[in-house]
Protein backbone atom coordinates (compact mmCIF):
# COMPACT_ATOMS: atom_id res chain seq x y z
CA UNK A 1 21.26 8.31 22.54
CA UNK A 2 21.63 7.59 19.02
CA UNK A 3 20.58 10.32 16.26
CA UNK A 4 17.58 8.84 14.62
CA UNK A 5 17.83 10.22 11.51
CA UNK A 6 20.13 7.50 10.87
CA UNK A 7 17.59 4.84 12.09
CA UNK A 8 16.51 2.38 9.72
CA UNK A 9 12.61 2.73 10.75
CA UNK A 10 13.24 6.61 10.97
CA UNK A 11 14.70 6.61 7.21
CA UNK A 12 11.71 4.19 5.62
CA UNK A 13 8.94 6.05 7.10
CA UNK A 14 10.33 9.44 6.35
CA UNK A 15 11.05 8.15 2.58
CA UNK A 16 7.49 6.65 2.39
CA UNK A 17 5.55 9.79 3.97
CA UNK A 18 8.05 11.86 1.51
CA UNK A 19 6.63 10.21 -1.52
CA UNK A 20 2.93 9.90 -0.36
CA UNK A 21 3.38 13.37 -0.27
CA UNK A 22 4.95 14.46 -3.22
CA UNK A 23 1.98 12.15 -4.89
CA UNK A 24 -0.87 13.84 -3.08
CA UNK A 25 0.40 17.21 -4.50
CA UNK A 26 0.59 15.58 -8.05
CA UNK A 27 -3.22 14.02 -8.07
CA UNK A 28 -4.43 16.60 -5.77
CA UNK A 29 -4.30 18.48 -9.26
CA UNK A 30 -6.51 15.63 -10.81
CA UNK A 31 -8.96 16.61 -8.39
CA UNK A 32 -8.16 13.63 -6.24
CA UNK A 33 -8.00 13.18 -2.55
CA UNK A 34 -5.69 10.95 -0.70
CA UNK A 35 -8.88 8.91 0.84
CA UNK A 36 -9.97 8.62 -2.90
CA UNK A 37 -6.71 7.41 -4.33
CA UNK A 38 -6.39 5.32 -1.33
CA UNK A 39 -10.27 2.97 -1.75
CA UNK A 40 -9.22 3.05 -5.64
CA UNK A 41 -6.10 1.74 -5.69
CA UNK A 42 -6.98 -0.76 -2.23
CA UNK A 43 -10.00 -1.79 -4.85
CA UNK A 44 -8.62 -2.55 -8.16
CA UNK A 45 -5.64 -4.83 -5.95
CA UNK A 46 -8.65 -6.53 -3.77
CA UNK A 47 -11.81 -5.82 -6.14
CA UNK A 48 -15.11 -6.69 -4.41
CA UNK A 49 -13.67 -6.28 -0.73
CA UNK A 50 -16.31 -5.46 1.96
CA UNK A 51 -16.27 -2.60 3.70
CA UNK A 52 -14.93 -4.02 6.94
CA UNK A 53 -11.91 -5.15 4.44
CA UNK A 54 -11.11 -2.15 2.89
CA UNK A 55 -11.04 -0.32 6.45
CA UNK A 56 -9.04 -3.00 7.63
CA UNK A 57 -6.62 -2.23 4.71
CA UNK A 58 -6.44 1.28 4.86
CA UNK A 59 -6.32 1.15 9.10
CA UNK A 60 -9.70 3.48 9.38
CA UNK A 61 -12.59 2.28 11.68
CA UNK A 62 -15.53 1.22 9.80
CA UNK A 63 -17.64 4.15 9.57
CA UNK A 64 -15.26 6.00 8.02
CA UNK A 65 -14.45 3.83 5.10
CA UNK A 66 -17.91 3.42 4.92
CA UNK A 67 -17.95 7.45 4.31
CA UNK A 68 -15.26 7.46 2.14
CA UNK A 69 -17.37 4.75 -0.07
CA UNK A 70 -20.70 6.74 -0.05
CA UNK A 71 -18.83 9.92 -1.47
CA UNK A 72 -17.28 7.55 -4.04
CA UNK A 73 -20.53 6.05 -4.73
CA UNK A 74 -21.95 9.68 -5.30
CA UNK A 75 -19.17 10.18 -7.39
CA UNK A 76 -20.12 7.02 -9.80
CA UNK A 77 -16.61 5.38 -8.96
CA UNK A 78 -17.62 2.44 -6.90
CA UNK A 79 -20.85 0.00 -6.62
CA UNK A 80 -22.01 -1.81 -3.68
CA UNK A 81 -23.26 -5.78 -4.76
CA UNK A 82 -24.57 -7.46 -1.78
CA UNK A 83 -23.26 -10.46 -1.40
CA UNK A 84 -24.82 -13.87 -2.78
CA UNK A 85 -24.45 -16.11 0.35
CA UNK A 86 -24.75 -13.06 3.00
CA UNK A 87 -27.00 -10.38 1.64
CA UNK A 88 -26.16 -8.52 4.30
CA UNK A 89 -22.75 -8.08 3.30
CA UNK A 90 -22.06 -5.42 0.77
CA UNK A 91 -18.71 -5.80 -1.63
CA UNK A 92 -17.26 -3.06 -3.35
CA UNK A 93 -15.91 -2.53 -6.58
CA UNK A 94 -15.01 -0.04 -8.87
CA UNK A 95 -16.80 1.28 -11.91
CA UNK A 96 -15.53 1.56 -15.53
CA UNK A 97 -14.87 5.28 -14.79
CA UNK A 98 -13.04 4.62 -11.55
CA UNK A 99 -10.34 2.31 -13.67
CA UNK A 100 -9.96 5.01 -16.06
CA UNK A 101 -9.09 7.36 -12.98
CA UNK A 102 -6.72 4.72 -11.69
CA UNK A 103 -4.52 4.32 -14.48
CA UNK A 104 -4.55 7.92 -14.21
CA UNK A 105 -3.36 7.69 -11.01
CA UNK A 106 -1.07 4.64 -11.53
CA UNK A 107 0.71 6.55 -14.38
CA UNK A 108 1.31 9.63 -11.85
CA UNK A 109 2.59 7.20 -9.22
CA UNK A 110 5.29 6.02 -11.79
CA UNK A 111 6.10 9.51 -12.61
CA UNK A 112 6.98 10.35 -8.46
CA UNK A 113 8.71 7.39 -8.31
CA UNK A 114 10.82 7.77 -11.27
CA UNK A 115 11.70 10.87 -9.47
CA UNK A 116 12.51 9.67 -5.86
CA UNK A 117 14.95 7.17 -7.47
CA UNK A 118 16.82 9.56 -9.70
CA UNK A 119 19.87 9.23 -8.04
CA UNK A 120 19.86 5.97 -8.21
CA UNK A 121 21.38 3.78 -11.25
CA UNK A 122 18.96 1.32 -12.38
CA UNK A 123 21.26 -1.38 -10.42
CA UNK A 124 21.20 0.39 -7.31
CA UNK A 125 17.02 0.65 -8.13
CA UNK A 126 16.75 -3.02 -8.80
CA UNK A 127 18.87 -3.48 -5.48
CA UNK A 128 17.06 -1.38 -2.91
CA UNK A 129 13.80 -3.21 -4.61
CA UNK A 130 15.17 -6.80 -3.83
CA UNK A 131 15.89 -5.77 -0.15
CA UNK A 132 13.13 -3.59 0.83
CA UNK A 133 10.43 -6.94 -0.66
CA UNK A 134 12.67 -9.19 1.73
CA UNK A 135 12.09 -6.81 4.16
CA UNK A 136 8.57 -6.80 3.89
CA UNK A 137 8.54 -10.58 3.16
CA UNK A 138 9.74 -10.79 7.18
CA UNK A 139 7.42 -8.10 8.32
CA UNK A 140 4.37 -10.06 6.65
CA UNK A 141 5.56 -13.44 8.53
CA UNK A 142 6.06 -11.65 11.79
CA UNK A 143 2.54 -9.56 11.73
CA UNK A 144 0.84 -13.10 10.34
CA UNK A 145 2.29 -15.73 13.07
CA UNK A 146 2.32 -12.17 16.14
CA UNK A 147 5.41 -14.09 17.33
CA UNK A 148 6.94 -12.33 20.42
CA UNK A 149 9.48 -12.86 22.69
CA UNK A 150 9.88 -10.24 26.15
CA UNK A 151 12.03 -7.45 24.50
CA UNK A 152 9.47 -6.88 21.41
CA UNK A 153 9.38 -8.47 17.45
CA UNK A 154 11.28 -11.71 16.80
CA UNK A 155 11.74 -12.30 13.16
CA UNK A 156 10.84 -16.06 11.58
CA UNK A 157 14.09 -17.23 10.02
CA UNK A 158 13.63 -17.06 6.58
CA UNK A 159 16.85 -18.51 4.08
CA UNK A 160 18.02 -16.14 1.60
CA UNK A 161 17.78 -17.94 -1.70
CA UNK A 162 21.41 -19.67 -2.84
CA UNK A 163 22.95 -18.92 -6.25
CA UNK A 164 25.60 -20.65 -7.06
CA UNK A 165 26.14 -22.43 -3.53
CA UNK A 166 26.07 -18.41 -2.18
CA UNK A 167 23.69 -16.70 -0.75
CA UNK A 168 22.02 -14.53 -3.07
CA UNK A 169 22.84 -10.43 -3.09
C-alpha cells in the first residue's frame, strides 16, 4: 500500500484544513466563528441567496443554516427580504456592518495566505495558482455533468490552452 501522505487528495485536503485552521485562530480573535465567517463570505460572493442555497453551499442541512442566519440576524449582520415572486422564499443578504466585518475578514485571509506561500517565489505562487484553478475547472465539469464510468470519476477532456503552437505551462 502506498503512503498517503504523498497522495495528491491526502496533500490538498491536509493543506486546505491547515489553512482553515490557521484562519479560524486569526478571526477567532475578531470574535468570529467559523459558521460566521463561513454565511459572510458565502453572502457577499452570492448576495441575496436563500437559505436552502447557502446550506447547499456550505454542505449543512437546512435547519442549521437557518440557525446560523437567525444568530446573524440577532447580530445585525444579515436581513431576510422575502422574495417578490415567492413570498415565501426568504433571501439573505448582508448588512452595511456585516461588509465592514468582511473586509475585516478578507484582509486576515490575505495575511494567512501570504504566510502558507512563504516558501514559495512569486513564480512558483502564480504556478501552483494556474494548476490548482485547472484542477478545479475539471472537478466543477465532473460534479456538474455526474459522469461515471464502473471504477469511479471520469474526467471531461478539457484542452489546455496553446501558446505558441504549445500547450500552455
Amino acid at each position: 500500500m502506498p503512503n498517503t501522505d504523498d497522495y495528491i487528495g491526502v496533500v490538498i485536503a491536509d493543506a486546505a484544513r491547515l489553512l482553515r485552521t490557521a484562519f479560524d485562530r486569526r478571526v477567532r480573535k475578531l470574535g468570529i466563528t467559523r459558521a460566521q465567517w463561513l454565511v459572510l463570505t458565502r453572502l457577499h460572493r452570492h448576495p441575496g441567496a436563500s437559505q436552502s442555497e447557502l446550506a447547499d453551499m456550505m454542505e449543512v442541512e437546512r435547519a442549521s443554516a437557518g440557525r446560523m442566519i437567525d444568530r446573524l440576524e440577532a447580530n445585525g449582520w444579515v436581513q431576510r427580504r422575502a422574495e417578490r415572486r415567492d413570498r415565501r422564499v426568504k433571501r439573505v443578504y448582508l448588512t452595511p456592518e456585516a461588509e465592514r466585518v468582511h473586509r475585516r475578514i478578507w484582509r486576515v485571509a490575505e495575511a494567512t495566505v501570504e504566510d502558507a506561500l512563504a516558501g514559495l517565489s512569486p513564480q512558483e505562487s502564480a504556478q501552483l495558482m494556474q494548476l490548482l484553478s485547472r484542477v478545479k475547472k475539471t472537478l466543477v465539469a465532473v460534479v456538474e455533468e455526474g459522469r461515471t464510468n464502473g471504477n469511479g470519476v471520469t474526467p471531461p477532456r478539457i484542452r489546455a490552452p496553446r501558446e505558441n503552437g504549445r500547450a500552455a505551462p
